[in-house]
N, C-alpha and C. Protein backbone atom coordinates (compact mmCIF):
# COMPACT_ATOMS: atom_id res chain seq x y z
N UNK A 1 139.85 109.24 92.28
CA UNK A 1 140.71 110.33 91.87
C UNK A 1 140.03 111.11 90.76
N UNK A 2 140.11 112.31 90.95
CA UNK A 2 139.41 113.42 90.07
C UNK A 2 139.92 113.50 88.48
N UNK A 3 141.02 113.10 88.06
CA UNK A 3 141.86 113.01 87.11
C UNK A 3 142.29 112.01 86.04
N UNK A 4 142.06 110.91 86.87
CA UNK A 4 142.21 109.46 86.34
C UNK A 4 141.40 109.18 84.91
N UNK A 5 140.32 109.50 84.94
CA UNK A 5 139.81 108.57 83.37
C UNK A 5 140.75 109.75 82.60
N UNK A 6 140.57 111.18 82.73
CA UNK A 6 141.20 111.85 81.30
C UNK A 6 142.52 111.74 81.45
N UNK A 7 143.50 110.99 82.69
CA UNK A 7 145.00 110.64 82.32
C UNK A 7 145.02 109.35 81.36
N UNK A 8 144.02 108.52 81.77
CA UNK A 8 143.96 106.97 80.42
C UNK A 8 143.80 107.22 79.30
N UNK A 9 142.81 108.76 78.99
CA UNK A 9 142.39 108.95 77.32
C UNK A 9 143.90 109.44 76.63
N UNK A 10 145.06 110.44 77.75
CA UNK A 10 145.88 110.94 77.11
C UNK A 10 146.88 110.16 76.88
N UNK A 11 146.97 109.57 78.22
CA UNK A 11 148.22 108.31 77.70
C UNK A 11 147.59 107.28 76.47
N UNK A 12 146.63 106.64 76.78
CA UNK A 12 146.45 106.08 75.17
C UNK A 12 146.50 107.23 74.19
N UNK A 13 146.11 108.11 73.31
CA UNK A 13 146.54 108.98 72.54
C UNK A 13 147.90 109.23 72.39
N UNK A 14 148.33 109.26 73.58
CA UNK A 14 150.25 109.87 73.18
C UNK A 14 150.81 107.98 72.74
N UNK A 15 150.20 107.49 72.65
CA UNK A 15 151.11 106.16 72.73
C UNK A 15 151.40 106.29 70.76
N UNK A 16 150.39 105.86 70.11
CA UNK A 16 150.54 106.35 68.44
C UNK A 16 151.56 107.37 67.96
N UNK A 17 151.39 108.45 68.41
CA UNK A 17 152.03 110.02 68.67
C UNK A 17 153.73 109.52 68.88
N UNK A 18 154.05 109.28 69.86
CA UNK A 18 155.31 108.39 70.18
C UNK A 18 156.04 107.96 69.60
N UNK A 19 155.27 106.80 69.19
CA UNK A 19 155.81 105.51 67.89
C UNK A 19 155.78 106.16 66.68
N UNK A 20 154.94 107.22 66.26
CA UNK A 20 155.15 108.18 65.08
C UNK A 20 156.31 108.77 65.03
N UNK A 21 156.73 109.64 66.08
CA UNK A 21 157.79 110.83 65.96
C UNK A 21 159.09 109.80 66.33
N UNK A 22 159.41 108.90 67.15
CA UNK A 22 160.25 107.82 67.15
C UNK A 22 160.87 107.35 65.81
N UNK A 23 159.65 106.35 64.89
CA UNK A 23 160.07 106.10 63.60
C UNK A 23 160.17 106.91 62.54
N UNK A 24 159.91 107.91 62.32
CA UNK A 24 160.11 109.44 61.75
C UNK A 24 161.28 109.87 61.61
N UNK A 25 161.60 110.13 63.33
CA UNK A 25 162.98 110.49 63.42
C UNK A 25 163.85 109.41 62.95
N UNK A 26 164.19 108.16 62.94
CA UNK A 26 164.90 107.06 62.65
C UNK A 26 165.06 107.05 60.99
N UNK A 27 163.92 107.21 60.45
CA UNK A 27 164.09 107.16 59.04
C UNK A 27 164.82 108.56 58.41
N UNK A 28 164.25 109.57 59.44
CA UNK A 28 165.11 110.56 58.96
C UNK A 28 166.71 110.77 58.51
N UNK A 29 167.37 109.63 59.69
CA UNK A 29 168.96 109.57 60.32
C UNK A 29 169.15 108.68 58.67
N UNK A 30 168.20 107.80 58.21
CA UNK A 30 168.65 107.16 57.06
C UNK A 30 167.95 107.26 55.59
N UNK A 31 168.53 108.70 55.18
CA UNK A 31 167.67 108.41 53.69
C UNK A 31 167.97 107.18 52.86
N UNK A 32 167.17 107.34 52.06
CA UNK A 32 167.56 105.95 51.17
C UNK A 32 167.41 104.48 51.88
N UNK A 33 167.47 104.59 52.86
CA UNK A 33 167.80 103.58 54.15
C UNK A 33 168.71 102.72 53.90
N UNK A 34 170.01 103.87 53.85
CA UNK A 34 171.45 103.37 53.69
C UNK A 34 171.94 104.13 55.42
N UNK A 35 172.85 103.63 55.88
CA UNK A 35 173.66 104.48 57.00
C UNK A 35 174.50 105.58 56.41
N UNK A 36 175.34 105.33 55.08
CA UNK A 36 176.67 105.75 55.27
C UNK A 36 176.42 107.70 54.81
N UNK A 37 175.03 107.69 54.66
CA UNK A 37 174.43 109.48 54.68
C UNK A 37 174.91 109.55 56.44
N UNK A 38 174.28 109.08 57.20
CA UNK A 38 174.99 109.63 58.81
C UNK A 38 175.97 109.24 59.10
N UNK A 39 176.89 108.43 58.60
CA UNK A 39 178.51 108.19 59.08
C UNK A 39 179.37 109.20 58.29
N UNK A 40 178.75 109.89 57.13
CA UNK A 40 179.90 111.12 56.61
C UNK A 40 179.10 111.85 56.80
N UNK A 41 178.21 112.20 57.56
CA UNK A 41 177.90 113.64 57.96
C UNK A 41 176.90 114.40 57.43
N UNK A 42 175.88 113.69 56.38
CA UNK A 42 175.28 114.13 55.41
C UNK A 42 173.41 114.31 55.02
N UNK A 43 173.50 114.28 56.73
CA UNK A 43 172.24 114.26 57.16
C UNK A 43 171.91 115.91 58.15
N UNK A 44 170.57 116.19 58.01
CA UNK A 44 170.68 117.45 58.28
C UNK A 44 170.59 117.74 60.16
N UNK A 45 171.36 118.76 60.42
CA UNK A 45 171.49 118.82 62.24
C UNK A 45 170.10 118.45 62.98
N UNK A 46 168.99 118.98 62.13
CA UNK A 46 167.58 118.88 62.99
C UNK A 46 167.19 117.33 63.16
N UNK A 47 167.68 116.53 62.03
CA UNK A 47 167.65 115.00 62.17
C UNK A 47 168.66 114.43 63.08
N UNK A 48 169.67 114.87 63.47
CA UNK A 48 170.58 114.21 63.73
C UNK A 48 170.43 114.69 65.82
N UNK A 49 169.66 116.01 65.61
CA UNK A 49 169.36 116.00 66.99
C UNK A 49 167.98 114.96 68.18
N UNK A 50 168.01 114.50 67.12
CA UNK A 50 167.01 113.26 67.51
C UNK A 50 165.68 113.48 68.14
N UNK A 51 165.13 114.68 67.92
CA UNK A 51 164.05 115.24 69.03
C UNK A 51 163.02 114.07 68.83
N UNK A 52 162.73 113.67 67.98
CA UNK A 52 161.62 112.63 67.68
C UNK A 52 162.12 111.51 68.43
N UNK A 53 163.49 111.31 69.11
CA UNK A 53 163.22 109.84 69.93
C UNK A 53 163.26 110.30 71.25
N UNK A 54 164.37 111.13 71.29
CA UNK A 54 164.36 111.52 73.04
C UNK A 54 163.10 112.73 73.49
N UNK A 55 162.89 113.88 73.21
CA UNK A 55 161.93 114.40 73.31
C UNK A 55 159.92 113.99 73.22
N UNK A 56 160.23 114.12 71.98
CA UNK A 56 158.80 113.32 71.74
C UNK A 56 158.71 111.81 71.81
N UNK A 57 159.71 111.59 71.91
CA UNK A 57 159.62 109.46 71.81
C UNK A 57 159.55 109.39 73.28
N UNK A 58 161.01 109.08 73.83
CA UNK A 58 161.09 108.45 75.23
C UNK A 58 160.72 109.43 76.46
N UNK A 59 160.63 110.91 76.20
CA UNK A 59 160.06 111.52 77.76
C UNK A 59 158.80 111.20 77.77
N UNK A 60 158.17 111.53 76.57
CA UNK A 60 156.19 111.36 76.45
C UNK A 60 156.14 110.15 76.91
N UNK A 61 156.90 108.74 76.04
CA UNK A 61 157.03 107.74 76.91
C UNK A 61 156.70 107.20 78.40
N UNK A 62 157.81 107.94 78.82
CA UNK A 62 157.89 108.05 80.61
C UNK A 62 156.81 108.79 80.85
N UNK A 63 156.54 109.84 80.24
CA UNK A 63 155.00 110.79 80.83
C UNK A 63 153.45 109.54 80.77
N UNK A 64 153.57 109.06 80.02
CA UNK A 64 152.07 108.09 80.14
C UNK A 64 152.58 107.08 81.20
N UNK A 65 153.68 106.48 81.24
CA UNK A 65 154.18 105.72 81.66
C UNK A 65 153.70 105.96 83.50
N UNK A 66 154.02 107.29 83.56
CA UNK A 66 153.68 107.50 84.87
C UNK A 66 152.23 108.26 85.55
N UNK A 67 151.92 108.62 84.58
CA UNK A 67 150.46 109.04 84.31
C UNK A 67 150.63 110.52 84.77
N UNK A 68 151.07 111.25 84.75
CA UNK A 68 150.46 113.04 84.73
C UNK A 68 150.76 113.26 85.57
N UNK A 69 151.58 113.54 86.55
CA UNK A 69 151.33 114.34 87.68
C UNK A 69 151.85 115.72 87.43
N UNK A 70 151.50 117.13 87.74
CA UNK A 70 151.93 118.05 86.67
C UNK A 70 153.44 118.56 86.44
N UNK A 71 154.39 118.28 87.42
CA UNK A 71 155.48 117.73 86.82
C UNK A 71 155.82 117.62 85.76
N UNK A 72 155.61 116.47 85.52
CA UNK A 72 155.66 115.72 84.92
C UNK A 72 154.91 115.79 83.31
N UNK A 73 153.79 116.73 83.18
CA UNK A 73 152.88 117.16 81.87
C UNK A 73 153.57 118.30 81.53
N UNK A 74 154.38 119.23 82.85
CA UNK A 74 155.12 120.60 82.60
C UNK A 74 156.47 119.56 81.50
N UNK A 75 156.98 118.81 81.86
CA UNK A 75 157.98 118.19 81.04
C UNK A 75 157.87 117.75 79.72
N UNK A 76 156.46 116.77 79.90
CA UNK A 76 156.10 116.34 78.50
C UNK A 76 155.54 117.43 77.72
N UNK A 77 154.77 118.59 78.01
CA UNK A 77 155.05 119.64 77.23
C UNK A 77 156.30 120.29 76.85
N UNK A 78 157.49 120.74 77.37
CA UNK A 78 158.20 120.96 77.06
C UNK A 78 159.38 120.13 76.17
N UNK A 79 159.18 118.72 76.11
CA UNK A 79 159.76 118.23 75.29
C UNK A 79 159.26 117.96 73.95
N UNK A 80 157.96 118.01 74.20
CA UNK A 80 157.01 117.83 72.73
C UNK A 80 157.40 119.18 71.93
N UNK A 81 157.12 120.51 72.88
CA UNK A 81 156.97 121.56 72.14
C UNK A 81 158.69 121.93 71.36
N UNK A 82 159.88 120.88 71.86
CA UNK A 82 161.12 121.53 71.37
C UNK A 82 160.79 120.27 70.25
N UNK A 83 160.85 119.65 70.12
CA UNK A 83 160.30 118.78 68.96
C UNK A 83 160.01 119.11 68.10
N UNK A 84 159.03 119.93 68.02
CA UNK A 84 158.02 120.68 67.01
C UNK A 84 158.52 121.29 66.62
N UNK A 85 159.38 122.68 67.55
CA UNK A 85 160.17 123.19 66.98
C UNK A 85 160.87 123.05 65.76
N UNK A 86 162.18 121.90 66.71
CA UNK A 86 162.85 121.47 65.77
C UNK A 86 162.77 120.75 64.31
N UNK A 87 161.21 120.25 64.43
CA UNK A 87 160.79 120.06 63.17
C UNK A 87 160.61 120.64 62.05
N UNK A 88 159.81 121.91 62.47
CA UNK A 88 159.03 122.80 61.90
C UNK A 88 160.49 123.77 61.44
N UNK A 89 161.48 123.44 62.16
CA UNK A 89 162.81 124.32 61.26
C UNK A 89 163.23 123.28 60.78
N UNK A 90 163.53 122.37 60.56
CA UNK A 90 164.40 121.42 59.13
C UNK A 90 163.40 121.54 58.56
N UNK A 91 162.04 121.40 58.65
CA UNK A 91 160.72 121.51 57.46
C UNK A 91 161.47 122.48 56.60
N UNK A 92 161.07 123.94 57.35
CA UNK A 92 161.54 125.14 56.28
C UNK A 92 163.09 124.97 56.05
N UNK A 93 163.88 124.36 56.67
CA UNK A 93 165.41 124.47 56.26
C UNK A 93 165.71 124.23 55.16
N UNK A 94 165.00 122.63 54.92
CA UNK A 94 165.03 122.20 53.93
C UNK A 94 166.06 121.23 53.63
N UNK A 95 166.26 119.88 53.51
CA UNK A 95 167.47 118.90 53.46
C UNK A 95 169.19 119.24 52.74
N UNK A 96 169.71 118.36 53.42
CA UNK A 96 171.34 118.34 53.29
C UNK A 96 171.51 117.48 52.03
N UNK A 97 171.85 118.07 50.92
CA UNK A 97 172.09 117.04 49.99
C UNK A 97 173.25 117.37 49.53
N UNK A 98 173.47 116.78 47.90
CA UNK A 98 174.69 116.97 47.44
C UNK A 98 173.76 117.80 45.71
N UNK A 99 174.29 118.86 45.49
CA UNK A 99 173.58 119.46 44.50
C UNK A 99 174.91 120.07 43.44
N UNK A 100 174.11 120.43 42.30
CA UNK A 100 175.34 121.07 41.67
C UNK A 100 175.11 122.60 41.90
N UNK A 101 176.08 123.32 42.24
CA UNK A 101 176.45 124.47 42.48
C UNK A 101 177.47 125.37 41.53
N UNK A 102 177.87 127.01 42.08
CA UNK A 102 178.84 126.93 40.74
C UNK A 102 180.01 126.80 40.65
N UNK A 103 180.25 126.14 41.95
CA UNK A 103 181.22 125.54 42.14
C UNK A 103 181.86 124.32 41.86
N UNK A 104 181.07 123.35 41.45
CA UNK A 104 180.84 121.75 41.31
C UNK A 104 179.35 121.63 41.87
N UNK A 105 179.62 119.76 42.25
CA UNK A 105 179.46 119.05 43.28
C UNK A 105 179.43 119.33 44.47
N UNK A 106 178.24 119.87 45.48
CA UNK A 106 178.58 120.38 47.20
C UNK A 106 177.68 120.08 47.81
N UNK A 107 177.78 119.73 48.57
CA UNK A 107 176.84 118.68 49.87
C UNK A 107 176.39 120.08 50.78
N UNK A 108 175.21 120.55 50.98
CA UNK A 108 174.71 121.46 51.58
C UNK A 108 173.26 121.83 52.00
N UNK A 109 172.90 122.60 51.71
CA UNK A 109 171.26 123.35 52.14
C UNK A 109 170.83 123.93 51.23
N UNK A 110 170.46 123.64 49.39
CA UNK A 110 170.17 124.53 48.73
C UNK A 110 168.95 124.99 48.87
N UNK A 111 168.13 124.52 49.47
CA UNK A 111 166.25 125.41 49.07
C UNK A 111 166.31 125.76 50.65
N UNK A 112 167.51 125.98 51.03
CA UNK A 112 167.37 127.01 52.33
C UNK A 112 166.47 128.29 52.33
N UNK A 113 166.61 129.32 51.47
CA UNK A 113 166.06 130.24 51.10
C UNK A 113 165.03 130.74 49.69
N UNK A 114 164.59 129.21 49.53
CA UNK A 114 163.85 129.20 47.93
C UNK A 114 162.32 129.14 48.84
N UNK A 115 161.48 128.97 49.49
CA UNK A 115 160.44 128.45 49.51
C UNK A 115 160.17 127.61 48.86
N UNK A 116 160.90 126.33 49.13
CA UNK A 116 160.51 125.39 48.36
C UNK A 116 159.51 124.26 48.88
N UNK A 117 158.96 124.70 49.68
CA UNK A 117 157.78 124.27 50.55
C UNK A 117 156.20 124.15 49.58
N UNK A 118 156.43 125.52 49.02
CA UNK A 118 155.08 125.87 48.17
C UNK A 118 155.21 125.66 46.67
N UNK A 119 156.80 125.18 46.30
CA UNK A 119 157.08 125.07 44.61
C UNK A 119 157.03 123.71 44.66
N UNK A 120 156.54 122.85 44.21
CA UNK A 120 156.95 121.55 44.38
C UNK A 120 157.56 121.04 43.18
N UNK A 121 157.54 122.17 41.85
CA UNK A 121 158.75 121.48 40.52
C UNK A 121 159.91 121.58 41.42
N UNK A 122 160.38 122.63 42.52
CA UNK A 122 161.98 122.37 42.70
C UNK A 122 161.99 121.30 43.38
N UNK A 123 161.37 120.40 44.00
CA UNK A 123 161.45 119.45 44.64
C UNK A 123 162.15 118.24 43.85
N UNK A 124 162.48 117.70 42.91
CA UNK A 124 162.98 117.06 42.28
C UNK A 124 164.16 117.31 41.36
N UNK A 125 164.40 118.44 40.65
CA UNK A 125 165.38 118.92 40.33
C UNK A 125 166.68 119.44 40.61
N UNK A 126 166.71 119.72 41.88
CA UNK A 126 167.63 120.15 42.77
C UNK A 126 168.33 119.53 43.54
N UNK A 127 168.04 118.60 44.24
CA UNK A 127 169.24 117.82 45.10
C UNK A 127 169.16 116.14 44.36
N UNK A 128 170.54 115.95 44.17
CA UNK A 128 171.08 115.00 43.17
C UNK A 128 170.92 113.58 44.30
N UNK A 129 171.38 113.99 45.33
CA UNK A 129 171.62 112.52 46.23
C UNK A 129 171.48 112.76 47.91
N UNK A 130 170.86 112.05 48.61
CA UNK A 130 169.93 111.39 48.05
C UNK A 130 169.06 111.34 47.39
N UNK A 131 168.68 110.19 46.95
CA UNK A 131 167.25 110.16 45.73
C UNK A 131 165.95 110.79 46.57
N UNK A 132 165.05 111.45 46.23
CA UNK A 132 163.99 111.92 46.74
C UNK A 132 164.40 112.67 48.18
N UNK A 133 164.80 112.73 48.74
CA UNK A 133 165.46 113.56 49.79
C UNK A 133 164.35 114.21 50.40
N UNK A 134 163.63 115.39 49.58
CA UNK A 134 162.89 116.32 49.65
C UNK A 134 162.04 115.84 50.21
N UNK A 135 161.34 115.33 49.37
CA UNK A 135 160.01 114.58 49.83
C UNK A 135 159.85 113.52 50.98
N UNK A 136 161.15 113.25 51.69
CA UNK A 136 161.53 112.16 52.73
C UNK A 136 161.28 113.43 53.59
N UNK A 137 162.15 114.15 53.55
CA UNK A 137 162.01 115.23 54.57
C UNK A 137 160.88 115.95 55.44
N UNK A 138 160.20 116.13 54.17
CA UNK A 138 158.79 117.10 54.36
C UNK A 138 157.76 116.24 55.12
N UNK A 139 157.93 114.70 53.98
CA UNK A 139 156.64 113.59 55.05
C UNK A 139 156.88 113.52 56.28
N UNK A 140 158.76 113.27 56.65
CA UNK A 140 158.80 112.87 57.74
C UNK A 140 159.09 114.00 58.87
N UNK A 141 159.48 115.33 58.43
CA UNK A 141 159.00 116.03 59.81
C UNK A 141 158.17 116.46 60.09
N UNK A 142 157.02 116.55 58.90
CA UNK A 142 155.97 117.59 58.94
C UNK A 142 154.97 115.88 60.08
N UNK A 143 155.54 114.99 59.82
CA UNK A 143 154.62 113.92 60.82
C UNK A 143 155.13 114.14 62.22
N UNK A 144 156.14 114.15 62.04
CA UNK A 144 157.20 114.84 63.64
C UNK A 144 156.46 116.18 64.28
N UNK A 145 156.45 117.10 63.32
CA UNK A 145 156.12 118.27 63.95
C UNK A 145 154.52 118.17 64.29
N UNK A 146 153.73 117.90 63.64
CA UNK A 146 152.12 117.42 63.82
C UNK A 146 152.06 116.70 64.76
N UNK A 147 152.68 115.84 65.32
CA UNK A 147 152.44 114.88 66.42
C UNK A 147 153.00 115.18 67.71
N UNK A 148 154.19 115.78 67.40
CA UNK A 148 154.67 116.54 68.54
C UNK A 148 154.13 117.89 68.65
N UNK A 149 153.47 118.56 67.89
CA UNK A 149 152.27 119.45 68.46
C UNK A 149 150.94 118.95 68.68
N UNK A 150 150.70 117.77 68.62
CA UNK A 150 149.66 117.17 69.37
C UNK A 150 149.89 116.69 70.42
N UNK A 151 150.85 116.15 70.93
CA UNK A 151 151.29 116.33 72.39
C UNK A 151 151.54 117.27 73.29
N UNK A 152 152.27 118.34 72.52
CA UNK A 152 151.86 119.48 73.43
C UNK A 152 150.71 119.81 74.09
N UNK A 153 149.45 120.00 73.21
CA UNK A 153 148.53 120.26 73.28
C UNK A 153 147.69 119.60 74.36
N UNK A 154 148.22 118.21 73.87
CA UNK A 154 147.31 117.36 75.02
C UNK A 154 148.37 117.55 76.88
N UNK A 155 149.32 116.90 76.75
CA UNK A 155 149.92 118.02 77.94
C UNK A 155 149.23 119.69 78.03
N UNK A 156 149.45 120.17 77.53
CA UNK A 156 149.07 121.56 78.08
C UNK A 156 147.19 121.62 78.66
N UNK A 157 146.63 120.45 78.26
CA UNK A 157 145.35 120.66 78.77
C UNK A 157 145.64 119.50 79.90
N UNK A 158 146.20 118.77 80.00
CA UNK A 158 146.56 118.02 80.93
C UNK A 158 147.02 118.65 82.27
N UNK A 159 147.60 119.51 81.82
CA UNK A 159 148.38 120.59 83.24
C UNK A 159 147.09 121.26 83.95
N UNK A 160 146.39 121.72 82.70
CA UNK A 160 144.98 122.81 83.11
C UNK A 160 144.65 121.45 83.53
N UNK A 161 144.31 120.91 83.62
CA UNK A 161 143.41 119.87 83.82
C UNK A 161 143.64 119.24 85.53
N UNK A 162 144.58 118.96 85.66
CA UNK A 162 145.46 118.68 86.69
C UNK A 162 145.30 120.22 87.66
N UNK A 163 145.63 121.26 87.39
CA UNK A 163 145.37 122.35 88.41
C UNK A 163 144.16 122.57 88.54
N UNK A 164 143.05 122.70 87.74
CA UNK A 164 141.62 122.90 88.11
C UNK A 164 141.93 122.06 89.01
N UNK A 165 141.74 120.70 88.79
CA UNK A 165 141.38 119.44 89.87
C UNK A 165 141.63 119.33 90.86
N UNK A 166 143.08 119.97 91.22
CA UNK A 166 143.69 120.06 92.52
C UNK A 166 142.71 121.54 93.39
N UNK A 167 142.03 122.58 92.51
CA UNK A 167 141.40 123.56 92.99
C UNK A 167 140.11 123.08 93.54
N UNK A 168 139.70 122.08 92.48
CA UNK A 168 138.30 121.79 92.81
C UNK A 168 138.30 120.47 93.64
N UNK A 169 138.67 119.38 93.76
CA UNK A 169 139.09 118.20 94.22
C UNK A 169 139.64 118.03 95.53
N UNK A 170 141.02 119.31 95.65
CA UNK A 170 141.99 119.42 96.38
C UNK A 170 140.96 120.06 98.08
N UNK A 171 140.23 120.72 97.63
CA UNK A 171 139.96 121.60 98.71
C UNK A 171 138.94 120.80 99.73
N UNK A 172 138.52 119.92 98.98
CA UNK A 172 137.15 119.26 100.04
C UNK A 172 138.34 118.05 100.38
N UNK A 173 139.45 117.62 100.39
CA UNK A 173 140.10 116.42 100.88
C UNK A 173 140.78 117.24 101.98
């Protein structure tokens, strides 16, 4: 088969990739690595949509699992690439905490609109609870979004890869 050794290099590669955006996403659901941030609600939507287990975790999963057929790489690209997405927006969103406002005490999105990506004094001063929040956030999607754009990538040459083969391969069978 024309395809076979570079489907073994990608499925080993996506296997790391996987188990990355999997435990990523998991730690995300628990700052502090307490639950009761996701039983009152206090975790941010991009975490709570789980792209790091079902998208990038368990389809890529099933994609090595079954080895490439392009199907099947059209899928695992498309689940990697909403991944990323979704990463790459709670990155800039920026975490759900509880901050003081001038209102009180309010559980929300304050460095929604600060760039607080590139300031890193607001990173500590600003959201009261959870502890470090910020910095949970940033490690763990910016590993989400990096890995699930390395899967894309490798799917998307996987697809090219897979149609050459069927052009060049396909025609003398």
């Amino acid at each position: 088969m024309c395809v076979s050794r570079y489907l073994l290099y990608v499925g080993v590669a996506l296997v790391p990739m996987v188990i990355i955006c999997m435990v990523s996403n998991i730690l995300l659901l628990f700052p502090e690595m307490t639950y009761h941030y996701l039983f009152d609600g206090h975790v941010t939507r991009e975490a709570t949509w789980a792209t790091g287990l079902w998208a990038s975790g368990f389809l890529l999963y099933l994609y090595f699992q079954m080895f490439g057929l392009a199907l099947y790489s059209c899928l695992g690209l498309l689940a990697a690439a909403a991944c990323c997405m979704v990463s790459a927006t709670g990155l800039v969103q920026g975490p759900l905490c509880l901050y003081n406002s001038s209102s009180g005490l309010t559980w929300g999105v304050p460095l929604k609109h600060a760039g607080y990506l590139y300031n890193q004094s607001m990173w500590s001063g600003i959201c009261l609870k959870p502890e470090s929040v910020v910095e949970w956030n940033v490690v763990l999607f910016s590993m989400m979004a990096i890995c699930s754009a390395a899967q894309a990538v490798l799917c998307g040459l996987n697809i090219l890869n897979s149609l050459s083969n069927m052009c060049i391969c396909g025609c003398g069978h």
